[in-house]
PDB file of N, CA and C in Angstrom:
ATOM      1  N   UNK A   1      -5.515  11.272 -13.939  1.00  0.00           N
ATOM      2  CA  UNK A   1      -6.204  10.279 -13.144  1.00  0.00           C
ATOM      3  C   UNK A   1      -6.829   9.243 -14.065  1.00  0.00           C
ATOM      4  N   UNK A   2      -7.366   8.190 -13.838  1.00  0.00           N
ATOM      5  CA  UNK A   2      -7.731   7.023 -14.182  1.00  0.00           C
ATOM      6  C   UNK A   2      -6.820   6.226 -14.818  1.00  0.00           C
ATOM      7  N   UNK A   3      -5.042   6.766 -14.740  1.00  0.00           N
ATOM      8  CA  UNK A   3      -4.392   5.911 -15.589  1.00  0.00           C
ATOM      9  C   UNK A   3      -4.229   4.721 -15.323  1.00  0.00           C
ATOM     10  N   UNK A   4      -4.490   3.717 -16.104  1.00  0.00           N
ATOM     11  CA  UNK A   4      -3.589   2.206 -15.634  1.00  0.00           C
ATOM     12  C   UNK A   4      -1.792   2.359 -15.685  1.00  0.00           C
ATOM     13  N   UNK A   5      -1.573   1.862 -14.243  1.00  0.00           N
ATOM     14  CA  UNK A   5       0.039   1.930 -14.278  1.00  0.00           C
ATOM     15  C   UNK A   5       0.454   0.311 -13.664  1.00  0.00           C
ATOM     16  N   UNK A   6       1.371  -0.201 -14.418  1.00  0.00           N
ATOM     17  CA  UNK A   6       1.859  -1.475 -13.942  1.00  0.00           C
ATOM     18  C   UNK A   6       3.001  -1.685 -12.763  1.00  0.00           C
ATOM     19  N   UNK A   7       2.796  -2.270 -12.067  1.00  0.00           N
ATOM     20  CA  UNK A   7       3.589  -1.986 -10.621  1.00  0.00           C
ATOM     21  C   UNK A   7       4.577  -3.367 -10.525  1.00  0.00           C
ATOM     22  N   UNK A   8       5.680  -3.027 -10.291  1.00  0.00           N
ATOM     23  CA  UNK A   8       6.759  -3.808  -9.695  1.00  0.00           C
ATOM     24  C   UNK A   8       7.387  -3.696  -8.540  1.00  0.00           C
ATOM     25  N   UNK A   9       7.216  -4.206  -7.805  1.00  0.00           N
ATOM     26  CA  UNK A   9       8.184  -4.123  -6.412  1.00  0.00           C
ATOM     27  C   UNK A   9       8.637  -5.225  -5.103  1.00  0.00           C
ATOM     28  N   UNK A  10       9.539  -4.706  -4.724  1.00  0.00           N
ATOM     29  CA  UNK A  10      10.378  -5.614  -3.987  1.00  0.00           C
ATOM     30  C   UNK A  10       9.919  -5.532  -2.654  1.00  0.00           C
ATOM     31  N   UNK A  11       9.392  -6.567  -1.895  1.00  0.00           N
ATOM     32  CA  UNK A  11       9.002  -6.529  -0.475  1.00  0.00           C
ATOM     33  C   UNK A  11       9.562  -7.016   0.105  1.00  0.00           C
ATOM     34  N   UNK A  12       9.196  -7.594   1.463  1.00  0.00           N
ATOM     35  CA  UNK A  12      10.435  -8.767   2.540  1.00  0.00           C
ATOM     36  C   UNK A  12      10.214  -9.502   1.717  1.00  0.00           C
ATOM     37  N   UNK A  13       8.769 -10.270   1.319  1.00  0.00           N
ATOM     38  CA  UNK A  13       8.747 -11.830   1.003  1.00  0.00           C
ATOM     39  C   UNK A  13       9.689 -12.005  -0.324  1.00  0.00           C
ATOM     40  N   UNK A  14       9.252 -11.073  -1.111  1.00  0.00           N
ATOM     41  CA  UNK A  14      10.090 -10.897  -2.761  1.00  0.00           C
ATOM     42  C   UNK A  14       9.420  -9.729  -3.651  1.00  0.00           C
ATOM     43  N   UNK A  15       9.104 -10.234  -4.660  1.00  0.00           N
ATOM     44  CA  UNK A  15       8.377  -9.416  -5.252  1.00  0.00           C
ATOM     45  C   UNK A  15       7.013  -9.559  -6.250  1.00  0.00           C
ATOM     46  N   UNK A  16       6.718  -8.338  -6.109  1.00  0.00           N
ATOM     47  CA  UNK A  16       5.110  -8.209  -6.373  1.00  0.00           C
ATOM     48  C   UNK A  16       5.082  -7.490  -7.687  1.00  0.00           C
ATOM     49  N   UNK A  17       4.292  -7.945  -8.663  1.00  0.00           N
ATOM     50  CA  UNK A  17       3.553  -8.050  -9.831  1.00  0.00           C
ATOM     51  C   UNK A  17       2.069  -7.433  -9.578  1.00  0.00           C
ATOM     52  N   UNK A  18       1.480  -6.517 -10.219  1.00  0.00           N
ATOM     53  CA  UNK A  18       0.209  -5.907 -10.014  1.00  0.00           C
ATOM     54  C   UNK A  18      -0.477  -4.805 -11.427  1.00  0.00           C
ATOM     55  N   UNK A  19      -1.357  -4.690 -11.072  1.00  0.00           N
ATOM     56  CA  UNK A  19      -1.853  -3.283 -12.368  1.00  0.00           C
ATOM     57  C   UNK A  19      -2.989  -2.934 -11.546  1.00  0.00           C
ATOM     58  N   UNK A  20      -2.648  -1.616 -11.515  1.00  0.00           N
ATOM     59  CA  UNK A  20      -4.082  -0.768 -10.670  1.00  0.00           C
ATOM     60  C   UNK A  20      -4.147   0.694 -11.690  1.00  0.00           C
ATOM     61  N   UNK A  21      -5.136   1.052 -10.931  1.00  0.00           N
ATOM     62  CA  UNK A  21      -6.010   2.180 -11.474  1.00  0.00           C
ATOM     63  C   UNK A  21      -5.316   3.417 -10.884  1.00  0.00           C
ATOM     64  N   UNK A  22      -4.783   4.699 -10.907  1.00  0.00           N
ATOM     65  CA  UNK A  22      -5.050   5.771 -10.260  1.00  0.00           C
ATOM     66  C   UNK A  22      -6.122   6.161 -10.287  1.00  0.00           C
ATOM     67  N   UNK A  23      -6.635   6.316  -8.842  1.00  0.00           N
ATOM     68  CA  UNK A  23      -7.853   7.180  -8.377  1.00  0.00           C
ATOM     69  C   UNK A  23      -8.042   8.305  -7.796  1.00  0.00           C
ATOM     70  N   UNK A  24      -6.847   8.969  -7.429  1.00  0.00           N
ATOM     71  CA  UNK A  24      -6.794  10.277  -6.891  1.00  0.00           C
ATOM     72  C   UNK A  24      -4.820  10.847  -6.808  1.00  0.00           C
ATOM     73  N   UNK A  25      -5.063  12.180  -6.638  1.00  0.00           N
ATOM     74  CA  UNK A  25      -3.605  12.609  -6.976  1.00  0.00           C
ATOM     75  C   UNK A  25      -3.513  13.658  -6.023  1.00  0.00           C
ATOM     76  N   UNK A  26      -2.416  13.150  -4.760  1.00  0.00           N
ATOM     77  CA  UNK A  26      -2.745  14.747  -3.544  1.00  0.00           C
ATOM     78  C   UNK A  26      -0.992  15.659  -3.796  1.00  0.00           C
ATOM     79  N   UNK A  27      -1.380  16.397  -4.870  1.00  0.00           N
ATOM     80  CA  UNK A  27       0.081  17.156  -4.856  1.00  0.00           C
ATOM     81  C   UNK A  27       0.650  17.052  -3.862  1.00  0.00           C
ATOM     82  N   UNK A  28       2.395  16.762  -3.904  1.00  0.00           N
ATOM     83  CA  UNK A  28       3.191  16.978  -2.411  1.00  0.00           C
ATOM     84  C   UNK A  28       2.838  16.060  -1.570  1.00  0.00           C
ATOM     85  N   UNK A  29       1.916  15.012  -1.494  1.00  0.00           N
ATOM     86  CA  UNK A  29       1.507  14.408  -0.382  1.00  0.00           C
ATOM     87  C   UNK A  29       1.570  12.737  -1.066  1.00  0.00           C
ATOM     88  N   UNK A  30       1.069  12.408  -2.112  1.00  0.00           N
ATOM     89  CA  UNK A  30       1.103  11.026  -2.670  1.00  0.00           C
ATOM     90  C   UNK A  30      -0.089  10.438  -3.854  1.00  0.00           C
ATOM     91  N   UNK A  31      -1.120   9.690  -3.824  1.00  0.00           N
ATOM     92  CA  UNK A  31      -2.040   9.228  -4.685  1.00  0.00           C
ATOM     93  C   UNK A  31      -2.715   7.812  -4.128  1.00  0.00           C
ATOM     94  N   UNK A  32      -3.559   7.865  -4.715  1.00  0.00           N
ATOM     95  CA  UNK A  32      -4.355   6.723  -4.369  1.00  0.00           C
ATOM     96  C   UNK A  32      -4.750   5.563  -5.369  1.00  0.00           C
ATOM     97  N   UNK A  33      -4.578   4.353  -5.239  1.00  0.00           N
ATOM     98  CA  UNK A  33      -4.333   3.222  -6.173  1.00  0.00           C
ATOM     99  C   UNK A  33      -5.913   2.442  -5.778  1.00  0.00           C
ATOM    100  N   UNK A  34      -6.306   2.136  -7.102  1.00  0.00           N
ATOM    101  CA  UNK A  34      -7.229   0.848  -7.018  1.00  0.00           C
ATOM    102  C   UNK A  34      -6.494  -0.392  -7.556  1.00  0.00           C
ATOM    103  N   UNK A  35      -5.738  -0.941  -7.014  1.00  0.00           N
ATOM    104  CA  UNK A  35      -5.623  -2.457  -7.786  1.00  0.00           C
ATOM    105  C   UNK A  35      -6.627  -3.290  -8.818  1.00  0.00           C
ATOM    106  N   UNK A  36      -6.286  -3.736  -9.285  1.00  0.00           N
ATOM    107  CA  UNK A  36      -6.958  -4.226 -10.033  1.00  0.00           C
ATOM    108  C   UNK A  36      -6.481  -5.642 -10.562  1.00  0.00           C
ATOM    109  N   UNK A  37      -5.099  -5.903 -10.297  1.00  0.00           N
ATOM    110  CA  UNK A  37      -5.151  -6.933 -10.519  1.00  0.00           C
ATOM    111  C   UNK A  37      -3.674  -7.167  -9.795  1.00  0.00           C
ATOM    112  N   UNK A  38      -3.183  -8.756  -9.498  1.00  0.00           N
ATOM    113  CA  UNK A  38      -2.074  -9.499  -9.005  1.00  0.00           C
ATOM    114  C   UNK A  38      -1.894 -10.678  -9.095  1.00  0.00           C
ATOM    115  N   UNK A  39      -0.530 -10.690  -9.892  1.00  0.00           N
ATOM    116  CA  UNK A  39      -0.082 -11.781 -10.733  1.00  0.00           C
ATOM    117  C   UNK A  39      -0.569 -13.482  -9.465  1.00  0.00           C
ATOM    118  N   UNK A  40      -1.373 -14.103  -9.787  1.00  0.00           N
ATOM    119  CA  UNK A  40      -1.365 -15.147  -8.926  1.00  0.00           C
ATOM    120  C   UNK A  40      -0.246 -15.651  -7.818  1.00  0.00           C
ATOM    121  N   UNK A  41       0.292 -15.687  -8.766  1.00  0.00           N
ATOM    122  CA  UNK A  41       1.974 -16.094  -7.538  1.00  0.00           C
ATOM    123  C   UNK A  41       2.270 -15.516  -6.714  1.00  0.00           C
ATOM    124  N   UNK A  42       1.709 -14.068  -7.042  1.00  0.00           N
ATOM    125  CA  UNK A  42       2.114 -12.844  -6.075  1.00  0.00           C
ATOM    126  C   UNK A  42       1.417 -12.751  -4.890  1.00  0.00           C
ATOM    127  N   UNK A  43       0.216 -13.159  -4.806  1.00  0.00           N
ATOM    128  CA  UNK A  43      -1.218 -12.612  -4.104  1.00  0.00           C
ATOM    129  C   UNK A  43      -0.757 -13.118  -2.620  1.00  0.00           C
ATOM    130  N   UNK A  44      -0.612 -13.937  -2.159  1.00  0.00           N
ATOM    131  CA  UNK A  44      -0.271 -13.969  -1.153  1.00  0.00           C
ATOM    132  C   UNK A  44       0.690 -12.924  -0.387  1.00  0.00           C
ATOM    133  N   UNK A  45       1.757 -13.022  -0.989  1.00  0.00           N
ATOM    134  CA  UNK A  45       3.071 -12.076  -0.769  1.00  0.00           C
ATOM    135  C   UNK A  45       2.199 -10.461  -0.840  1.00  0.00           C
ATOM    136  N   UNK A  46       1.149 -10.172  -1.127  1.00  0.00           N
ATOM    137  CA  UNK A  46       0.470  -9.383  -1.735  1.00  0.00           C
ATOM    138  C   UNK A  46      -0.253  -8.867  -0.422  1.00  0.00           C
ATOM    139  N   UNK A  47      -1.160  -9.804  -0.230  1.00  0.00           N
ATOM    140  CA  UNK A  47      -2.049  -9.828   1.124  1.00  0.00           C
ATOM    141  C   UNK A  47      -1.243  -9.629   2.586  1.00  0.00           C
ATOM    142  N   UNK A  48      -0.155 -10.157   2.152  1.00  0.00           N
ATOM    143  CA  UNK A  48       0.768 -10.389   3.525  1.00  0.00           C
ATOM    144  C   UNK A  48       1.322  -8.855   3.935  1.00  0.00           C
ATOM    145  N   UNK A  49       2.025  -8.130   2.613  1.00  0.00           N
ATOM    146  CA  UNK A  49       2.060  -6.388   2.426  1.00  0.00           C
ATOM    147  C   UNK A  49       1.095  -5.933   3.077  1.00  0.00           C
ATOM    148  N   UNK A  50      -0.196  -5.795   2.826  1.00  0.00           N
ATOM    149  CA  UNK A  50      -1.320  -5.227   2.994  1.00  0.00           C
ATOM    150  C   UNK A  50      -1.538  -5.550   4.434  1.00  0.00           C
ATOM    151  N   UNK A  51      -1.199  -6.484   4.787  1.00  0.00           N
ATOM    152  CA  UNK A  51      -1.547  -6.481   6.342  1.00  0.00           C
ATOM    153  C   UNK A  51      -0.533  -6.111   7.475  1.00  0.00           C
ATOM    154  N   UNK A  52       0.634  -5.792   6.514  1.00  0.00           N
ATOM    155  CA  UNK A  52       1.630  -5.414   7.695  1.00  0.00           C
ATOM    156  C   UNK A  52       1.961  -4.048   7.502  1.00  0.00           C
ATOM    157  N   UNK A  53       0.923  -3.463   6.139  1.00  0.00           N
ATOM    158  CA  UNK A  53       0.699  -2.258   6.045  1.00  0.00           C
ATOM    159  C   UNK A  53      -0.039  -1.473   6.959  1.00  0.00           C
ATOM    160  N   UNK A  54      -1.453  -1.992   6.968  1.00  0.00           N
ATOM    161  CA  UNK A  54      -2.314  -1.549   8.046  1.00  0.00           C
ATOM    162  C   UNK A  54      -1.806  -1.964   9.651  1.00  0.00           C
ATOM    163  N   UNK A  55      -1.123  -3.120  10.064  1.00  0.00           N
ATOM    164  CA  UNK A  55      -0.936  -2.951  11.543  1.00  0.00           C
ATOM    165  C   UNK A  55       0.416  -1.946  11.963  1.00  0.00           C
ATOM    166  N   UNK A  56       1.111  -1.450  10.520  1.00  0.00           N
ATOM    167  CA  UNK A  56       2.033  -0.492  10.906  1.00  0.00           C
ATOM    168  C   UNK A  56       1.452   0.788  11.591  1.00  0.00           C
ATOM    169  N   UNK A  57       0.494   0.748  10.008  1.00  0.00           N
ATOM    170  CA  UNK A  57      -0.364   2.527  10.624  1.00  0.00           C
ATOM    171  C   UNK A  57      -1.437   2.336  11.900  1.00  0.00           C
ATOM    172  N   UNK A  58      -2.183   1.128  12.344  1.00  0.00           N
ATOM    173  CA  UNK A  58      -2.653   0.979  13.530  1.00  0.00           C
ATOM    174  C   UNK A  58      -1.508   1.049  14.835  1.00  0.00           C
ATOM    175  N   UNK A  59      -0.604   0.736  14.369  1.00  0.00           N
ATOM    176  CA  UNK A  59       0.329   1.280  15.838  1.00  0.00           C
ATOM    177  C   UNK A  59       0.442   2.683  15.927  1.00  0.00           C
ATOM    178  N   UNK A  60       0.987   2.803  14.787  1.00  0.00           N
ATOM    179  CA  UNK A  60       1.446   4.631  14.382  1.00  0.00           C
ATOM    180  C   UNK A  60       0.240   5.431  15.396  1.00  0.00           C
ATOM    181  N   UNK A  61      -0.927   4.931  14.934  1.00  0.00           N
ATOM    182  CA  UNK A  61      -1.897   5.432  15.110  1.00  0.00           C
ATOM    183  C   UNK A  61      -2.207   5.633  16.823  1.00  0.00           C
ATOM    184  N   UNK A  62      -1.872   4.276  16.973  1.00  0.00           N
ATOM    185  CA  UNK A  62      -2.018   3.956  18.936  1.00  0.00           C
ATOM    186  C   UNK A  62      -0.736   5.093  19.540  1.00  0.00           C
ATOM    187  N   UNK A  63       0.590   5.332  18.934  1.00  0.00           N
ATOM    188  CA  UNK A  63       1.126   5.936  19.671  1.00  0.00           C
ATOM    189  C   UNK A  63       1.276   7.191  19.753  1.00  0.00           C
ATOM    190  N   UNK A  64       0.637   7.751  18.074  1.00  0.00           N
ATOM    191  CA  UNK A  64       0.493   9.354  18.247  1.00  0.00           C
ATOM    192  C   UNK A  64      -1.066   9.675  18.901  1.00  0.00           C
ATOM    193  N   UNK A  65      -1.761   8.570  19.558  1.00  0.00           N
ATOM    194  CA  UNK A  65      -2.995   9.080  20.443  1.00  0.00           C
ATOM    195  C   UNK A  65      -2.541   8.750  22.060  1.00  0.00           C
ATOM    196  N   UNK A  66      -1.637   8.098  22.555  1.00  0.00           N
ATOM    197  CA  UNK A  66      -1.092   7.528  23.908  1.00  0.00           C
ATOM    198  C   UNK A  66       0.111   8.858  24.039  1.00  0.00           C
ATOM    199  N   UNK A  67       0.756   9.740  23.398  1.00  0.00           N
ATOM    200  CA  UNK A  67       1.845  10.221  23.599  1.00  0.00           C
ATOM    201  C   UNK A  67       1.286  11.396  24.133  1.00  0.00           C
ATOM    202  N   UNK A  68       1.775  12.146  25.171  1.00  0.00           N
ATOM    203  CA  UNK A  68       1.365  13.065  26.119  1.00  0.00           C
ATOM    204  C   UNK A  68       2.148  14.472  24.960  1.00  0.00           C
ATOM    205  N   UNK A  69       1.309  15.143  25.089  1.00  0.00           N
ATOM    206  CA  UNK A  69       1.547  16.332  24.431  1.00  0.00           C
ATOM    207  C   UNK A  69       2.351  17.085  25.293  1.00  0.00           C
ATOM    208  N   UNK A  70       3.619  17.781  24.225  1.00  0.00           N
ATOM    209  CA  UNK A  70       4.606  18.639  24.668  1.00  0.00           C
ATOM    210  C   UNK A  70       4.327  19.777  24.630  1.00  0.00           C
TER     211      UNK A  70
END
């Protein structure tokens, strides 16, 4: 934990440039990132991720609480 790891990746818009922190490590399950930084050019394309991140899991969220239990 606390490593700095440099991030590259390909989104819809293009791609993203970043360096964050690990802050936590859930065996089998994933980890948790502090950003820390994004290449200027990127930040938008950046913000735009992040928000179509959270209204994914806010649906997710609306339909595993609306779905009638089997």
């Amino acid at each position: 934990m606390d490593a700095t790891v440099k991030l590259n990746f390909l989104v819809e818009d293009g791609a993203i440039t970043a360096e964050a922190t690990v802050r936590y490590v859930k065996t089998g399950s994933g980890l948790g990132l502090q950003f820390k930084s994004v290449r200027s050019e990127d930040q938008v394309r950046f913000a735009t991720m992040i928000k179509r991140l959270i209204n994914t899991a806010l649906a997710d969220q609306r339909r595993a609480t609306s779905s009638p239990m089997v």
